[in-house]
PDB file of N, CA and C in Angstrom:
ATOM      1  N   UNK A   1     -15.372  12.264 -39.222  1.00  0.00           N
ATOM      2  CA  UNK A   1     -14.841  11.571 -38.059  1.00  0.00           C
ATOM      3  C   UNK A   1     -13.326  11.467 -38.148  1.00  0.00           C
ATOM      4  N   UNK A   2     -12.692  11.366 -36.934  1.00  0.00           N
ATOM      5  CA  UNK A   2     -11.495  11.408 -36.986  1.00  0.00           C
ATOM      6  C   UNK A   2     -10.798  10.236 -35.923  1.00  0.00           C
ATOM      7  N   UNK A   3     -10.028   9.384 -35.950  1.00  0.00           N
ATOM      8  CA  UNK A   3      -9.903   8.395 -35.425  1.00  0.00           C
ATOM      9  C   UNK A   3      -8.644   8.627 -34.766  1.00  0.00           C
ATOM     10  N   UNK A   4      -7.928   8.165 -33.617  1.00  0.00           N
ATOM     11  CA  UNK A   4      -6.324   8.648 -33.148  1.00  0.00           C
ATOM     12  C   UNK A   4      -5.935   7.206 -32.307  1.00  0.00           C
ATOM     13  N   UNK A   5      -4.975   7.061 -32.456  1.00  0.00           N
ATOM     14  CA  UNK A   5      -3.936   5.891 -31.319  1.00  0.00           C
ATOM     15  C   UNK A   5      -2.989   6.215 -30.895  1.00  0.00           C
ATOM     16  N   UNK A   6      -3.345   6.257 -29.487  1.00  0.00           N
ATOM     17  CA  UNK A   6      -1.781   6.910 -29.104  1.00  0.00           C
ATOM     18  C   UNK A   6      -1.303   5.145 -29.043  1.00  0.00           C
ATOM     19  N   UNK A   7      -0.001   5.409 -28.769  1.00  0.00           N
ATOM     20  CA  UNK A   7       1.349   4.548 -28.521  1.00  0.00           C
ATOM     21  C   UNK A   7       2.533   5.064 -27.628  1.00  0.00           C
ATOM     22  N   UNK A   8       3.480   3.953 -27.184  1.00  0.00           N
ATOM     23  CA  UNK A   8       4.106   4.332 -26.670  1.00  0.00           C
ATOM     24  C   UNK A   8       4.499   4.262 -25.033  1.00  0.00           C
ATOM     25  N   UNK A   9       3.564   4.508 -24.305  1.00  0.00           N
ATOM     26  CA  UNK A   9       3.381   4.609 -23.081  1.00  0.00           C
ATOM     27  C   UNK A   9       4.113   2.760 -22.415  1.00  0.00           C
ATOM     28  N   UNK A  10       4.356   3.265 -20.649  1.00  0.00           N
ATOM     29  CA  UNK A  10       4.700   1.961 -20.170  1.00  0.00           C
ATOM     30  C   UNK A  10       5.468   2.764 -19.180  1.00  0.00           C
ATOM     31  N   UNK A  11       6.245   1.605 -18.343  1.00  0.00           N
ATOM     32  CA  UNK A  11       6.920   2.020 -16.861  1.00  0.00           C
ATOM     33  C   UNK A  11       8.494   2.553 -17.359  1.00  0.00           C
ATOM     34  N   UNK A  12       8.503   3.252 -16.735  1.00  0.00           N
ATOM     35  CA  UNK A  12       9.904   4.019 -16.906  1.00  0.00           C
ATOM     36  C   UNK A  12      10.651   4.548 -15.060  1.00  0.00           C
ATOM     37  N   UNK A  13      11.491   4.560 -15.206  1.00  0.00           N
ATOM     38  CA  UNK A  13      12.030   5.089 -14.123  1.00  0.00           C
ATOM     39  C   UNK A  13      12.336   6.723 -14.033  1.00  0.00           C
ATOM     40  N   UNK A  14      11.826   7.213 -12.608  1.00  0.00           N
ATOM     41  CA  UNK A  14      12.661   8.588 -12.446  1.00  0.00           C
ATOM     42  C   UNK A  14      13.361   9.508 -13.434  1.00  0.00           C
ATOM     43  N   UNK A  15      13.554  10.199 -13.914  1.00  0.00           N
ATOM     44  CA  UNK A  15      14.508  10.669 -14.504  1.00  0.00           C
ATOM     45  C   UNK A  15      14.449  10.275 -15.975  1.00  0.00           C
ATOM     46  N   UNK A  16      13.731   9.247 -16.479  1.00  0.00           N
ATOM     47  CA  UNK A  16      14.154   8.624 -17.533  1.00  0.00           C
ATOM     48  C   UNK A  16      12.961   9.406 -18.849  1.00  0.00           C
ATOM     49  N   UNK A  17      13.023   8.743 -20.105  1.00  0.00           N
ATOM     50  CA  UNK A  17      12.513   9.315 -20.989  1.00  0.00           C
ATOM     51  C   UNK A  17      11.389   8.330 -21.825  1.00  0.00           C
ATOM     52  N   UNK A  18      10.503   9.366 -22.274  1.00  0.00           N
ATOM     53  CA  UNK A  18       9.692   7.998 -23.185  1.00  0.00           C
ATOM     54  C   UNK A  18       9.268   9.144 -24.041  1.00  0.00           C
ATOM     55  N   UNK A  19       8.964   8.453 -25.327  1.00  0.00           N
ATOM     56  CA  UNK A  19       7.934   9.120 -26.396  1.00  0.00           C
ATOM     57  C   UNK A  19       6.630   8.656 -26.645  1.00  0.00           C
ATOM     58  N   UNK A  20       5.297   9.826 -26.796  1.00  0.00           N
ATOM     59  CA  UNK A  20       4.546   8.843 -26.859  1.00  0.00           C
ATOM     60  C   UNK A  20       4.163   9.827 -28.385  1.00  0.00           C
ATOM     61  N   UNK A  21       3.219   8.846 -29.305  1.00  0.00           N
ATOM     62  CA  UNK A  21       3.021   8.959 -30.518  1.00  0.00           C
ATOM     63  C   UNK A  21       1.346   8.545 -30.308  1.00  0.00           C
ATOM     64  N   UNK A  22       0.687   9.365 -31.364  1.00  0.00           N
ATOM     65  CA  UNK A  22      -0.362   9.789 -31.308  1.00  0.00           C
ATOM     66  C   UNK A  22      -1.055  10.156 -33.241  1.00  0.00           C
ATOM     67  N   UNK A  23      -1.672   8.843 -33.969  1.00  0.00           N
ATOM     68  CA  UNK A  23      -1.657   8.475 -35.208  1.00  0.00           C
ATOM     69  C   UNK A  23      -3.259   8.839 -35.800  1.00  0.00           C
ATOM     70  N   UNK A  24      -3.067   9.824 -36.681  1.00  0.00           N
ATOM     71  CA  UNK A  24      -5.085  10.018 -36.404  1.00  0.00           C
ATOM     72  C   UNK A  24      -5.183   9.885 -38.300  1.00  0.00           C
ATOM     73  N   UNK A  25      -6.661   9.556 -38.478  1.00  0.00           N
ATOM     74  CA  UNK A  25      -6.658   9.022 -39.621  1.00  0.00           C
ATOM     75  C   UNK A  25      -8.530   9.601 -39.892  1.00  0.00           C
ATOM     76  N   UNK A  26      -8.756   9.579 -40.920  1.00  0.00           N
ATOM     77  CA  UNK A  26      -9.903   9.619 -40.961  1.00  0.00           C
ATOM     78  C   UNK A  26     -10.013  11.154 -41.814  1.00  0.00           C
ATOM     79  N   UNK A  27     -11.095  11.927 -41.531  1.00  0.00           N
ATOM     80  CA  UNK A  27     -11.054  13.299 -41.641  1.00  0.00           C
ATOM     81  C   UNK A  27     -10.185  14.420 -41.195  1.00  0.00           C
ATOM     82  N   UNK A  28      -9.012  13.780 -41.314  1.00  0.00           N
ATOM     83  CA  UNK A  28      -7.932  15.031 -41.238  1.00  0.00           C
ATOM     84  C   UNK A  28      -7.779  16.195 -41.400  1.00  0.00           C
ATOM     85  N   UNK A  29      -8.559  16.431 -42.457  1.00  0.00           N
ATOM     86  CA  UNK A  29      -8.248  18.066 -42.902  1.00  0.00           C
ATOM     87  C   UNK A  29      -8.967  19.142 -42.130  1.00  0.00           C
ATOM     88  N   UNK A  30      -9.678  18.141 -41.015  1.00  0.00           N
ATOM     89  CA  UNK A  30     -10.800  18.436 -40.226  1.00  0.00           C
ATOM     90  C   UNK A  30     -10.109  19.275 -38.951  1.00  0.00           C
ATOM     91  N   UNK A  31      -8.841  18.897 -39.230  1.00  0.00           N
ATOM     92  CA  UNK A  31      -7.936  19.063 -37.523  1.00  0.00           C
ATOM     93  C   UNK A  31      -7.493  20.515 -37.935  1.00  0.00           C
ATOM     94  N   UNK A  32      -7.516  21.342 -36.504  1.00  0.00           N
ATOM     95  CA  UNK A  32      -6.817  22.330 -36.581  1.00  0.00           C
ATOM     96  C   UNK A  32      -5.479  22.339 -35.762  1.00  0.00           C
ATOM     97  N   UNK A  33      -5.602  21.528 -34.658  1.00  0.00           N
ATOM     98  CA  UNK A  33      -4.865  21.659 -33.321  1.00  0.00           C
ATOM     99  C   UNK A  33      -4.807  20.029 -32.940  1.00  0.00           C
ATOM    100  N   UNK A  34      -3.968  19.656 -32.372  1.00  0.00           N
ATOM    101  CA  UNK A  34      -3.236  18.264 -31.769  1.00  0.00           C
ATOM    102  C   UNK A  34      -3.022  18.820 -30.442  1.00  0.00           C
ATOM    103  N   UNK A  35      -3.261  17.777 -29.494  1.00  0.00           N
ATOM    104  CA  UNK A  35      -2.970  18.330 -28.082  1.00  0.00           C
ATOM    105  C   UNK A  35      -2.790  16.930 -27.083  1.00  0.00           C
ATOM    106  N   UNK A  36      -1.977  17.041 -26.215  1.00  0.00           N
ATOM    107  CA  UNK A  36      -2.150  15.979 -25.179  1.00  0.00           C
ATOM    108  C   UNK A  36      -2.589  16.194 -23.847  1.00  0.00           C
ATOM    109  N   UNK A  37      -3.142  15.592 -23.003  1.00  0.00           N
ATOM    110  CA  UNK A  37      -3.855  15.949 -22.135  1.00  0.00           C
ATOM    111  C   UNK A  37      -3.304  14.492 -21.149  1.00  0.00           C
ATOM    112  N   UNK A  38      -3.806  14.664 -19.625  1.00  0.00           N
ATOM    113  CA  UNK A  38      -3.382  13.245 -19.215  1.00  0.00           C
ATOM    114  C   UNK A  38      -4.213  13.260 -17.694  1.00  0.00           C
ATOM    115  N   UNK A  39      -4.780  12.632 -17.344  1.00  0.00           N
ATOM    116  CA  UNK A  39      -5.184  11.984 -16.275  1.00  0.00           C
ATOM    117  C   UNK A  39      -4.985  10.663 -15.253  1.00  0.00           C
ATOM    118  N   UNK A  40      -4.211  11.534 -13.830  1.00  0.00           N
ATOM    119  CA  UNK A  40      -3.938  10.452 -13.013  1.00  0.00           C
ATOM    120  C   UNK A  40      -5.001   9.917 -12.233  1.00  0.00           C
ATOM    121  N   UNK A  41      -5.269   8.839 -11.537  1.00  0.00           N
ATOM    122  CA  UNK A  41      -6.255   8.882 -10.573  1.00  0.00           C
ATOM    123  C   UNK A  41      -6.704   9.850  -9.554  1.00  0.00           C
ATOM    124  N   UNK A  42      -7.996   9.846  -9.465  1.00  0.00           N
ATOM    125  CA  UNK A  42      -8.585  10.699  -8.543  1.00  0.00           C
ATOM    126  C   UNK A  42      -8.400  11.977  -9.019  1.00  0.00           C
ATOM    127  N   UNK A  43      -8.185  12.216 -10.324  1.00  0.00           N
ATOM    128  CA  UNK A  43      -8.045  13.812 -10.610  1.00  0.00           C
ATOM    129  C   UNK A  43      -8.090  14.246 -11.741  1.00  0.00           C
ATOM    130  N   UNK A  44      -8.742  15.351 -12.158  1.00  0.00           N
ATOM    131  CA  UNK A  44      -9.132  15.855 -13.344  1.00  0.00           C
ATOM    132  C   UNK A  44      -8.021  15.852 -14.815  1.00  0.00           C
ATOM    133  N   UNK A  45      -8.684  15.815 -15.789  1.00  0.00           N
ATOM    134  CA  UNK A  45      -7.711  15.798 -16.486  1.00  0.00           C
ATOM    135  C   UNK A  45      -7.192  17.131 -16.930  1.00  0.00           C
ATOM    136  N   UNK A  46      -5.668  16.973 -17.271  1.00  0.00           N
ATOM    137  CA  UNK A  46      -4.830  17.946 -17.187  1.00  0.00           C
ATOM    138  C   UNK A  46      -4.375  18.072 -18.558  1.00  0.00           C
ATOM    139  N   UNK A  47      -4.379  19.486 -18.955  1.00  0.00           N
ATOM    140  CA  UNK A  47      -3.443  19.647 -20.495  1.00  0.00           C
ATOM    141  C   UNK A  47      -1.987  19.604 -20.583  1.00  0.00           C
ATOM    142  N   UNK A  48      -1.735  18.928 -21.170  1.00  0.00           N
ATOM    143  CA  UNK A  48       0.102  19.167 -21.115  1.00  0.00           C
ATOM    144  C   UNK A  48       0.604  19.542 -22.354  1.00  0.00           C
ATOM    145  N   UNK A  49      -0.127  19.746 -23.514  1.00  0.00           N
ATOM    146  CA  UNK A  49       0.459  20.436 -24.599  1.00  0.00           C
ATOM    147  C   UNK A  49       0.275  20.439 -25.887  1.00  0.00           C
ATOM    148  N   UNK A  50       0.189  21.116 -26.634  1.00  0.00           N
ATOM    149  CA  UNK A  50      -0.931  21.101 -28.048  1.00  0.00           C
ATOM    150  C   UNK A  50       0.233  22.015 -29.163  1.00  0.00           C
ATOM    151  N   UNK A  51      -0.413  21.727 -30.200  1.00  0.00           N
ATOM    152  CA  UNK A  51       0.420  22.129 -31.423  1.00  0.00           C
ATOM    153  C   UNK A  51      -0.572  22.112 -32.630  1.00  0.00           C
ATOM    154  N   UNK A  52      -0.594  23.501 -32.909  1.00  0.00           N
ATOM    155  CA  UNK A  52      -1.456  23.833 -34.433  1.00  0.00           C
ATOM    156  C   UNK A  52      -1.010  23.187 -35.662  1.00  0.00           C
ATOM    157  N   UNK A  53      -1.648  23.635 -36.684  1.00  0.00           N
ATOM    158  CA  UNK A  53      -1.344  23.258 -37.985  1.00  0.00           C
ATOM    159  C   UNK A  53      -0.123  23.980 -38.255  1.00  0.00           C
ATOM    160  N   UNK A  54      -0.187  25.456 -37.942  1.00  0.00           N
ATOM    161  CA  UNK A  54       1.284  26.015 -38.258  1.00  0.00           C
ATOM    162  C   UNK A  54       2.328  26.018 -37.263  1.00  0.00           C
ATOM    163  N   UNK A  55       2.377  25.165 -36.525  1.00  0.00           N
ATOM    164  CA  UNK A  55       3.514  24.744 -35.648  1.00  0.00           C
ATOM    165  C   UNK A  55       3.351  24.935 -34.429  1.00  0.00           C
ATOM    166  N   UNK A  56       2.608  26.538 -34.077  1.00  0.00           N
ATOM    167  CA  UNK A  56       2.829  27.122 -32.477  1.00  0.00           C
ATOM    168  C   UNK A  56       2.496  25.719 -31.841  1.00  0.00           C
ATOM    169  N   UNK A  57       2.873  25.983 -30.643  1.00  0.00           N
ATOM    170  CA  UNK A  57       3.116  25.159 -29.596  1.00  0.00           C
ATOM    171  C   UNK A  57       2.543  25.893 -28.139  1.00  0.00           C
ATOM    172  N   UNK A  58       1.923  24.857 -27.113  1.00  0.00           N
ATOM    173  CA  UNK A  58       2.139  25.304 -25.692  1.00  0.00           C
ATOM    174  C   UNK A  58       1.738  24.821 -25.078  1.00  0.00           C
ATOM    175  N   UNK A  59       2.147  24.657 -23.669  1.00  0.00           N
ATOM    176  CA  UNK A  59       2.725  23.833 -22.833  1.00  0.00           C
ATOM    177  C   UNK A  59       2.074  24.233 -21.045  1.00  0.00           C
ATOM    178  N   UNK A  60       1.543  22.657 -20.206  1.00  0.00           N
ATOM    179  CA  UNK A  60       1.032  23.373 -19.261  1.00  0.00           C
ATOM    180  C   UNK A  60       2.308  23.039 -18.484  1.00  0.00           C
ATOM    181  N   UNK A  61       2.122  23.918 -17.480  1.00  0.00           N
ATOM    182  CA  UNK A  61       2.767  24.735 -16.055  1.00  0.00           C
ATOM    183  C   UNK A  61       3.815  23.204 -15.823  1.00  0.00           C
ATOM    184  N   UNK A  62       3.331  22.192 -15.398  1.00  0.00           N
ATOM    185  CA  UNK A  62       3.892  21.426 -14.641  1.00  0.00           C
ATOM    186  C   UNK A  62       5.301  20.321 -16.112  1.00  0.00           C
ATOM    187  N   UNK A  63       4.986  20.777 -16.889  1.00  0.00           N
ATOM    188  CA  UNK A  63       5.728  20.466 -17.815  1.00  0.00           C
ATOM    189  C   UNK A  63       7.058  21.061 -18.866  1.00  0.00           C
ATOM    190  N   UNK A  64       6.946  22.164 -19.040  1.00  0.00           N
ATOM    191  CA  UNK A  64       7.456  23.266 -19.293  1.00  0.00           C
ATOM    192  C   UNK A  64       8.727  23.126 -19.232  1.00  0.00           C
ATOM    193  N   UNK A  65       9.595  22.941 -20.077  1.00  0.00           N
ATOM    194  CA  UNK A  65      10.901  23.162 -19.697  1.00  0.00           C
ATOM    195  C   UNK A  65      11.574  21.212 -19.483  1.00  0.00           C
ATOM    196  N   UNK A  66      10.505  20.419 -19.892  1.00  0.00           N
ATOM    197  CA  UNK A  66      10.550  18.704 -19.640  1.00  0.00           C
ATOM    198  C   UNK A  66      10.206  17.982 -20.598  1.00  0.00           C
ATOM    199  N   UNK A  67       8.807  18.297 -21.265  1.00  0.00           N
ATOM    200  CA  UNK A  67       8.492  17.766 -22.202  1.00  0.00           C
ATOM    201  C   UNK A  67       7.916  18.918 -23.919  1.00  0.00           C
ATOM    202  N   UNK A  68       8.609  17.939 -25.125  1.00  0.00           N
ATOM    203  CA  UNK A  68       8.211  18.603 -26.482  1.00  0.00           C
ATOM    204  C   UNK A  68       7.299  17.935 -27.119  1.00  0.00           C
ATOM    205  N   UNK A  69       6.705  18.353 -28.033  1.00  0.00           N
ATOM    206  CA  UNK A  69       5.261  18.418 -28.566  1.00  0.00           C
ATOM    207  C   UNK A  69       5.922  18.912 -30.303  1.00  0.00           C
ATOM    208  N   UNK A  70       5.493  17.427 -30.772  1.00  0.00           N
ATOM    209  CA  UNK A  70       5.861  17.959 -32.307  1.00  0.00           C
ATOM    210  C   UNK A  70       4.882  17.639 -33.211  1.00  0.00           C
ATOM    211  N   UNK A  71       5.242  17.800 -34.442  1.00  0.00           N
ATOM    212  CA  UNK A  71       3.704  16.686 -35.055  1.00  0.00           C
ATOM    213  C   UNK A  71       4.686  16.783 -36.400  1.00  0.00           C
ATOM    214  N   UNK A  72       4.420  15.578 -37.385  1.00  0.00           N
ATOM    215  CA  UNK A  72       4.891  15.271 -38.509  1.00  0.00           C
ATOM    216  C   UNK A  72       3.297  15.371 -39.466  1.00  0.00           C
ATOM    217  N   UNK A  73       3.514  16.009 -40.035  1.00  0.00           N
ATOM    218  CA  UNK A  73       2.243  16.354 -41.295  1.00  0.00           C
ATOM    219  C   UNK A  73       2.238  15.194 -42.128  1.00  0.00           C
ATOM    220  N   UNK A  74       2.932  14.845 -42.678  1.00  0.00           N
ATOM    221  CA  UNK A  74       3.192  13.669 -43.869  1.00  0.00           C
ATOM    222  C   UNK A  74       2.696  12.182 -42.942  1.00  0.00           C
ATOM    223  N   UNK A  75       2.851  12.343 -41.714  1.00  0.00           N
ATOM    224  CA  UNK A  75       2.763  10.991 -40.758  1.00  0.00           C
ATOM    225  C   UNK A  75       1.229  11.426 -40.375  1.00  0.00           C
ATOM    226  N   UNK A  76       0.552  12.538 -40.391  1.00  0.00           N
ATOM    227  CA  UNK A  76      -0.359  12.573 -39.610  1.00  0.00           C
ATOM    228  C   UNK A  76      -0.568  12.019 -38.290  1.00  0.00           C
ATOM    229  N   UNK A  77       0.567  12.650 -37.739  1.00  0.00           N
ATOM    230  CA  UNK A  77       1.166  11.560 -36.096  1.00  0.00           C
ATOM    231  C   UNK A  77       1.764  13.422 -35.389  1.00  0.00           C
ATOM    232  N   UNK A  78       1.216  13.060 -34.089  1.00  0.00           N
ATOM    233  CA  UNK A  78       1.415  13.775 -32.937  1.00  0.00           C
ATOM    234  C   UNK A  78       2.758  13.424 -32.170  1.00  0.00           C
ATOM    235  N   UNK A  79       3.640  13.433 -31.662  1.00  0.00           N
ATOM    236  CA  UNK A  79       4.936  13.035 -30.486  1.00  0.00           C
ATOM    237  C   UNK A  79       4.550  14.007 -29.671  1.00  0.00           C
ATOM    238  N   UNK A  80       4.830  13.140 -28.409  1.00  0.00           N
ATOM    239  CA  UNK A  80       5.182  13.951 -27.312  1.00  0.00           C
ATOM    240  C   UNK A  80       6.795  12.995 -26.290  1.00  0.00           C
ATOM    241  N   UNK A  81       7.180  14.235 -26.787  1.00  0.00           N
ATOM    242  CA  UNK A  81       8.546  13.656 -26.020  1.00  0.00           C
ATOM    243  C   UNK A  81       9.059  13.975 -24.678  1.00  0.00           C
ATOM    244  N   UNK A  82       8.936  13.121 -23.796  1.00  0.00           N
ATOM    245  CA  UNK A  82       8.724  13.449 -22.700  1.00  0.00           C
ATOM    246  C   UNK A  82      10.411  13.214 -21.667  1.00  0.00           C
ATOM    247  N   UNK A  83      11.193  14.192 -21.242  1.00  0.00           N
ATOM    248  CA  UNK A  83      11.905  13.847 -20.446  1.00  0.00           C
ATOM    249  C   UNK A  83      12.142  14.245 -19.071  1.00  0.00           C
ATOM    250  N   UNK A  84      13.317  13.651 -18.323  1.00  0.00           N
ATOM    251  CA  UNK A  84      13.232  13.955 -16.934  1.00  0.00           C
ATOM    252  C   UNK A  84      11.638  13.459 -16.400  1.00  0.00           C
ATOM    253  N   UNK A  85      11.375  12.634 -16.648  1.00  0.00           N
ATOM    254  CA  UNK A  85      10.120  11.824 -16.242  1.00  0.00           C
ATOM    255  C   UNK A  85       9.909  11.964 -14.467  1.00  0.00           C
ATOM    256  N   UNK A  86       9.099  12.243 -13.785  1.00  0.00           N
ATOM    257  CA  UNK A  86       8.918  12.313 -12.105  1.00  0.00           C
ATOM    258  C   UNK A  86       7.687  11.150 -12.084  1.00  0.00           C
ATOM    259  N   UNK A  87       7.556  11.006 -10.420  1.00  0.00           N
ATOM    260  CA  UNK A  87       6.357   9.817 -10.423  1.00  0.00           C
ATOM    261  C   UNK A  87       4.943  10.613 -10.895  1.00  0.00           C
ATOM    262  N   UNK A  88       5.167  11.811 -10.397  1.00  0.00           N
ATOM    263  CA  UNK A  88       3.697  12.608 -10.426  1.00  0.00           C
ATOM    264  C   UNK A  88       3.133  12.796 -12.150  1.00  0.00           C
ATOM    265  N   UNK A  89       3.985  12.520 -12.944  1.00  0.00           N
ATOM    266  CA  UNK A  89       3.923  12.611 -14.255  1.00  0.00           C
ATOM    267  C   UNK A  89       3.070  11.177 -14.719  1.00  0.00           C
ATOM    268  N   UNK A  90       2.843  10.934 -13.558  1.00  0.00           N
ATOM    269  CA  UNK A  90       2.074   8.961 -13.940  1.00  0.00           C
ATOM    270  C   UNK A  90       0.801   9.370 -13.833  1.00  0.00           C
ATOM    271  N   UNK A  91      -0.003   8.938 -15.404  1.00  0.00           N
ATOM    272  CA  UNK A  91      -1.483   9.258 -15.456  1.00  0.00           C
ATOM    273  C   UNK A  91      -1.544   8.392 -17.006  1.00  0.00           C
ATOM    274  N   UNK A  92      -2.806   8.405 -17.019  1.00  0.00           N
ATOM    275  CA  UNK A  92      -3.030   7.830 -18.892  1.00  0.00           C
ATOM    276  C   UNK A  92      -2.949   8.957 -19.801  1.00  0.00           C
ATOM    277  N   UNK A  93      -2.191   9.163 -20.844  1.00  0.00           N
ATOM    278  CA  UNK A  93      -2.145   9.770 -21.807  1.00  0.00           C
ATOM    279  C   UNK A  93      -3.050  10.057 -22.484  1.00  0.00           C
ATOM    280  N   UNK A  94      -3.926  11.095 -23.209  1.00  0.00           N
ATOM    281  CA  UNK A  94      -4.991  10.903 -24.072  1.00  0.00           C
ATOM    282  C   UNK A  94      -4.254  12.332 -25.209  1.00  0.00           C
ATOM    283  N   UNK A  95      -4.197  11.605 -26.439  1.00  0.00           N
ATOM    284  CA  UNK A  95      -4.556  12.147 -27.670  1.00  0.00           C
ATOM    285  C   UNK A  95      -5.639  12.864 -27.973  1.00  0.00           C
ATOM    286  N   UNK A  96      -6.062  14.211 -28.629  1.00  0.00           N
ATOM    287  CA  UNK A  96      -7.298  15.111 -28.715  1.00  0.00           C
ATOM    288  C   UNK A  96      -6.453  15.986 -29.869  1.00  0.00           C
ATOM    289  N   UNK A  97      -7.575  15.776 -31.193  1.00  0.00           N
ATOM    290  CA  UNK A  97      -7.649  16.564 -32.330  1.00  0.00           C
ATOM    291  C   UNK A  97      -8.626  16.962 -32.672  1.00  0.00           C
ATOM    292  N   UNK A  98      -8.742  18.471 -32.825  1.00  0.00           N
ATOM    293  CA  UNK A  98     -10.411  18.839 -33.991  1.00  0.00           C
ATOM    294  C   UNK A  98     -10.384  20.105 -34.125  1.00  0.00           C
ATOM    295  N   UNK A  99     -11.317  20.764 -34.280  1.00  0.00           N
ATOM    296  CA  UNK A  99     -11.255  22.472 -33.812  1.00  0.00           C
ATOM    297  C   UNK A  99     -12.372  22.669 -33.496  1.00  0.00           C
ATOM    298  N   UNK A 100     -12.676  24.182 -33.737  1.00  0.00           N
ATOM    299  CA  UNK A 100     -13.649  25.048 -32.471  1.00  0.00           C
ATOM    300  C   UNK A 100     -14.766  24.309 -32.182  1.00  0.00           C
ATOM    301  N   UNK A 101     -14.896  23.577 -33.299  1.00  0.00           N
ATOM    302  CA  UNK A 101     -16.530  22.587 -33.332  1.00  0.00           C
ATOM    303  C   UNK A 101     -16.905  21.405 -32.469  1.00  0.00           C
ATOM    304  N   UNK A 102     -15.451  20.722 -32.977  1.00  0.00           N
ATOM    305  CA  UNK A 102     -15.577  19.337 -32.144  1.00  0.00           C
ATOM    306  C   UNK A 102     -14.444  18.844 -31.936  1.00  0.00           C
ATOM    307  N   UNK A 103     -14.108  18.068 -31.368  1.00  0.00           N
ATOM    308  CA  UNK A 103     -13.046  17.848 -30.577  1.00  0.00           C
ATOM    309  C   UNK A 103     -13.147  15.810 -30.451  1.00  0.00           C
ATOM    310  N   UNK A 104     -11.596  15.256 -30.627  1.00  0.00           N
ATOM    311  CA  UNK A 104     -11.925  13.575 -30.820  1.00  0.00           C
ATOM    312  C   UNK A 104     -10.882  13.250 -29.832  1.00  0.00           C
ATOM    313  N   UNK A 105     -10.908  12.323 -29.100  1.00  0.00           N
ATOM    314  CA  UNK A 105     -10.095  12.110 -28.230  1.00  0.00           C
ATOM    315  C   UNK A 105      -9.834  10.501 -29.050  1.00  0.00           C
ATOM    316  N   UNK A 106      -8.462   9.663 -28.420  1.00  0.00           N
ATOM    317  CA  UNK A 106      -7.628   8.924 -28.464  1.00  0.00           C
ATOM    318  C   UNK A 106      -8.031   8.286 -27.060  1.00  0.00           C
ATOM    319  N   UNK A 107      -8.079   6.355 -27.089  1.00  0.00           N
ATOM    320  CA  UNK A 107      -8.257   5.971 -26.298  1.00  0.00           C
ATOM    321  C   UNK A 107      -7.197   5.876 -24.912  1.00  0.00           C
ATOM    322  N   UNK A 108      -6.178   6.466 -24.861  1.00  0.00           N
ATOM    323  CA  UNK A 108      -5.272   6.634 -24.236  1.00  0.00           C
ATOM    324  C   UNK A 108      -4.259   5.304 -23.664  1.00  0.00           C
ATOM    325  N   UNK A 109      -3.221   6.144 -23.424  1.00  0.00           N
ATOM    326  CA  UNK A 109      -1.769   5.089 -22.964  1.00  0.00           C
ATOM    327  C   UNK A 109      -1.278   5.475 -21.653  1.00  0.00           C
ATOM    328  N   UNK A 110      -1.313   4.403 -20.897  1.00  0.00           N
ATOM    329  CA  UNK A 110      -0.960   4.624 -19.749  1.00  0.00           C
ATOM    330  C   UNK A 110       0.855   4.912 -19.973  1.00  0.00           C
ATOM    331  N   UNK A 111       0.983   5.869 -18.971  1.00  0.00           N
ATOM    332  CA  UNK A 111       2.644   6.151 -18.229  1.00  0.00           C
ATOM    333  C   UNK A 111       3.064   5.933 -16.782  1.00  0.00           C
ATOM    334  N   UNK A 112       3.495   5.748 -16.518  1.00  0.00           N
ATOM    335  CA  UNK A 112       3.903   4.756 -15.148  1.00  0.00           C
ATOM    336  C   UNK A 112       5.152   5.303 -14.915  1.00  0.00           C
ATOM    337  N   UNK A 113       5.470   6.210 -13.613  1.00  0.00           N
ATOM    338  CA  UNK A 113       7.017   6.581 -13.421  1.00  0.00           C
ATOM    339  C   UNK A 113       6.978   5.820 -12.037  1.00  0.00           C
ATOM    340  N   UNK A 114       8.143   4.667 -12.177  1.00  0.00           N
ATOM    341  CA  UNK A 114       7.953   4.080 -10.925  1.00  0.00           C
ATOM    342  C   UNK A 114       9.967   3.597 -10.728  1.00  0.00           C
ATOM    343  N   UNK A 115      10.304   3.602  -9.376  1.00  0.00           N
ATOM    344  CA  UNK A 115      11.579   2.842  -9.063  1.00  0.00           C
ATOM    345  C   UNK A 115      11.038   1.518  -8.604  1.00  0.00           C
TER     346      UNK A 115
END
């Protein structure tokens, strides 16, 4: 089993920046891939970006070029650093680690882009 918390999340304005952090514990060695994913109301959830054990990285469409995706090994912690924040970027955050087998999600953090 593998356990995760994201952090981080809350209201931000337009334009502005937040990090969210993503802490997994448990059967670690279990993980192949870290990924964030996010869901606004009324709509499916969406990938926004994942990162292997050996670093690769990638990134969906609507993010690209806005938000980075790192992970600290020694922290066993995920970041997603998110800038140039828009309203449409407002959904709950969810944390997701495992590989081909199984897959653990993070109870998620809301993000809020609001003036």
């Amino acid at each position: 089993q593998v356990q995760l918390v994201e952090s981080g999340g809350g209201l931000v304005q337009p334009g502005g920046s937040l990090r969210l952090s993503c802490a997994a514990s448990g059967s670690i060695d279990s993980i192949n891939a870290m990924a964030w994913y996010r869901q606004a109301p009324g709509k499916q959830r969406e990938f926004v970006a994942a990162v292997t054990n050996g670093g690769k990285t990638n990134y969906g469409d609507s993010v690209k070029g806005r938000f980075t995706i790192s992970r600290d090994n020694t922290k066993n912690t995920v970041y997603l650093q998110m800038n140039s924040l828009k309203p449409e970027d407002t959904a709950v955050y969810y944390c997701n680690a495992g590989n081909i087998v199984v897959v653990y999600w993070g109870q998620g953090t809301q993000v809020t882009v609001s003036s």
